[in-house]
C-alpha atoms as a PDB file:
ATOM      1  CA  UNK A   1      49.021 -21.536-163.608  1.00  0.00           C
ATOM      2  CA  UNK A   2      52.226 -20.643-162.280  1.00  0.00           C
ATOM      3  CA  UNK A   3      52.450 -18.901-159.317  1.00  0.00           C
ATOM      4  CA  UNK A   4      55.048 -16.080-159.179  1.00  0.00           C
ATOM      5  CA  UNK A   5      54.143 -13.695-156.193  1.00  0.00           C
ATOM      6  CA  UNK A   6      51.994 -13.884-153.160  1.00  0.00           C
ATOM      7  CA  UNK A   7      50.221 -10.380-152.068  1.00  0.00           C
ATOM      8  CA  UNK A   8      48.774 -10.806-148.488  1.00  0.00           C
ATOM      9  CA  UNK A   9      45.757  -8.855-148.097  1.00  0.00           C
ATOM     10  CA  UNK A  10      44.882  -8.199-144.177  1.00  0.00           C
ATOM     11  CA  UNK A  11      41.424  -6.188-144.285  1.00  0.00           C
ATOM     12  CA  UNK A  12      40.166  -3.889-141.863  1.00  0.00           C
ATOM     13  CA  UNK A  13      36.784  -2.639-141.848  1.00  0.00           C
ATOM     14  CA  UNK A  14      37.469   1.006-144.022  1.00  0.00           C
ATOM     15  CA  UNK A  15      41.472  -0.139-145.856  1.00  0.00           C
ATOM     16  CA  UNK A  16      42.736  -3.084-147.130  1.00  0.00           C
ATOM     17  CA  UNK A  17      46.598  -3.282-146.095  1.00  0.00           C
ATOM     18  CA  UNK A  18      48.402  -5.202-148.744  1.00  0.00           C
ATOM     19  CA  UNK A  19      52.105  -6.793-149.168  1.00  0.00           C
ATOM     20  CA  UNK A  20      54.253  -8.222-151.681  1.00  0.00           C
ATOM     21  CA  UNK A  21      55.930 -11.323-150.352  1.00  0.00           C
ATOM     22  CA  UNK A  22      59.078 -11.459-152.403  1.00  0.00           C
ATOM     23  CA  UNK A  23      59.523  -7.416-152.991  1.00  0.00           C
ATOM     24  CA  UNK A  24      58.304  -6.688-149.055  1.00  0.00           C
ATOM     25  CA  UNK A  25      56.652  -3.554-151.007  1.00  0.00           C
ATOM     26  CA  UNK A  26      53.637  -2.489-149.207  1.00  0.00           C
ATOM     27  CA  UNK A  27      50.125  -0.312-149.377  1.00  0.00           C
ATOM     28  CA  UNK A  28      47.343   0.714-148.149  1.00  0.00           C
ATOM     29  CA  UNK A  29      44.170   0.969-150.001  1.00  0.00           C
ATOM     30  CA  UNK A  30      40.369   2.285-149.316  1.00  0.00           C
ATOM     31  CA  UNK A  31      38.108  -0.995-149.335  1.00  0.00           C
ATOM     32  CA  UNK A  32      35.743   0.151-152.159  1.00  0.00           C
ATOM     33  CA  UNK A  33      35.786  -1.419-155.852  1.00  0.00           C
ATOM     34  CA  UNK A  34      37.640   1.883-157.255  1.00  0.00           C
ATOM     35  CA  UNK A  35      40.417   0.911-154.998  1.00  0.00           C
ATOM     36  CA  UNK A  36      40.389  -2.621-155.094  1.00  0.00           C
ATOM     37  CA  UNK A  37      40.870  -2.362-158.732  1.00  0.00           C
ATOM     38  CA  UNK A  38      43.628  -0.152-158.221  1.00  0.00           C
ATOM     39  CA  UNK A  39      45.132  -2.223-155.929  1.00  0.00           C
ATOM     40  CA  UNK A  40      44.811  -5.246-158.765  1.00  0.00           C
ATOM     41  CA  UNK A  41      47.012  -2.753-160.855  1.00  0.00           C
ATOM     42  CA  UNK A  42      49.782  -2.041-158.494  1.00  0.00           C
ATOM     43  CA  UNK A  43      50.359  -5.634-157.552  1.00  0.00           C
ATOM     44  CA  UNK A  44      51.051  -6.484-161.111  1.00  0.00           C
ATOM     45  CA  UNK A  45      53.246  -2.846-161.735  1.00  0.00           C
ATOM     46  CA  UNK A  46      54.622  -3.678-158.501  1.00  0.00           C
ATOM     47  CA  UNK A  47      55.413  -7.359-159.297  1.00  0.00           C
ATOM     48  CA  UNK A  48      56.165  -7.241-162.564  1.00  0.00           C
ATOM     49  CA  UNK A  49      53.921  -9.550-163.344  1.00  0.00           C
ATOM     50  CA  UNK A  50      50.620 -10.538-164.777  1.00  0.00           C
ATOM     51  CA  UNK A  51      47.569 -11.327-163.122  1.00  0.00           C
ATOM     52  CA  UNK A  52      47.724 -14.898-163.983  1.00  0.00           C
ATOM     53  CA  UNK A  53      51.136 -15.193-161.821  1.00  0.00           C
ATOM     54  CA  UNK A  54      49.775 -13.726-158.969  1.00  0.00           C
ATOM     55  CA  UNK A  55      48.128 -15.059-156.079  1.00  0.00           C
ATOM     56  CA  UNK A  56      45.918 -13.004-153.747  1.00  0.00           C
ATOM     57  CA  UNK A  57      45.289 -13.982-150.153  1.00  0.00           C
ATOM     58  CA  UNK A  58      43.063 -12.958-147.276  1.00  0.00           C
ATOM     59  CA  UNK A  59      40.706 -14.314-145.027  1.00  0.00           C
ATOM     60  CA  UNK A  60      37.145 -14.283-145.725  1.00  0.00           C
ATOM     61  CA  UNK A  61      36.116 -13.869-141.612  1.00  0.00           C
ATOM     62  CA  UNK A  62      34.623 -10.593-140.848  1.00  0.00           C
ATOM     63  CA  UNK A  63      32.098  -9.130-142.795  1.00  0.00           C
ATOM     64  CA  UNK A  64      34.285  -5.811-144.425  1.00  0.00           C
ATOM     65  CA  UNK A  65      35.919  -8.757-146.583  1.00  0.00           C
ATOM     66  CA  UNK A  66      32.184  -9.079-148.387  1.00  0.00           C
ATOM     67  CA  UNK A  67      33.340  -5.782-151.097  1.00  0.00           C
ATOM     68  CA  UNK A  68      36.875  -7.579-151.457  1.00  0.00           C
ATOM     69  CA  UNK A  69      35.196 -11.101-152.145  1.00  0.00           C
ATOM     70  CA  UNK A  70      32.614  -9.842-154.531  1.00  0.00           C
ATOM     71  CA  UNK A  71      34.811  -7.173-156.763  1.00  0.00           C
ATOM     72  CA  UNK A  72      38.289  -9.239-157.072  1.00  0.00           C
ATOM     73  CA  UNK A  73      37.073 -11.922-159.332  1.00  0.00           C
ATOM     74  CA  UNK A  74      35.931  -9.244-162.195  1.00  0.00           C
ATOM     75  CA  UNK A  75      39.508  -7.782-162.353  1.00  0.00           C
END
């Protein structure tokens, strides 16, 4: 796998804020599955990319990151 794009994920407790390393683009998204899939989708519209090219980061320390940690790897 290739990496092609990093998207940063800081999480609050209710919104995950998100950003594009290369593009700078940014958004904000509810943390619930509906929205993290959506956010899966605009990082690759965003990007330009595929899935597989992309690289999603955040840290696993508080407990709001539980939804993100569980949902992402279905997408």
């Amino acid at each position: 796998m290739e990496i092609k794009e990093v998207i940063g994920i800081h999480t609050i407790k209710l919104t995950l804020d998100c950003c594009l390393h290369k593009s700078g683009a940014q958004e904000v998204f509810d943390n619930t599955p509906e929205a993290i899939a959506y956010m899966a989708d605009w990082s690759m519209k965003s990007s330009g990319l595929g899935k597989d090219k992309l690289l999603f980061i955040f840290e696993h320390t508080v407990p709001c990151c539980y939804l993100l940690w569980i949902t992402a790897p279905r997408l």
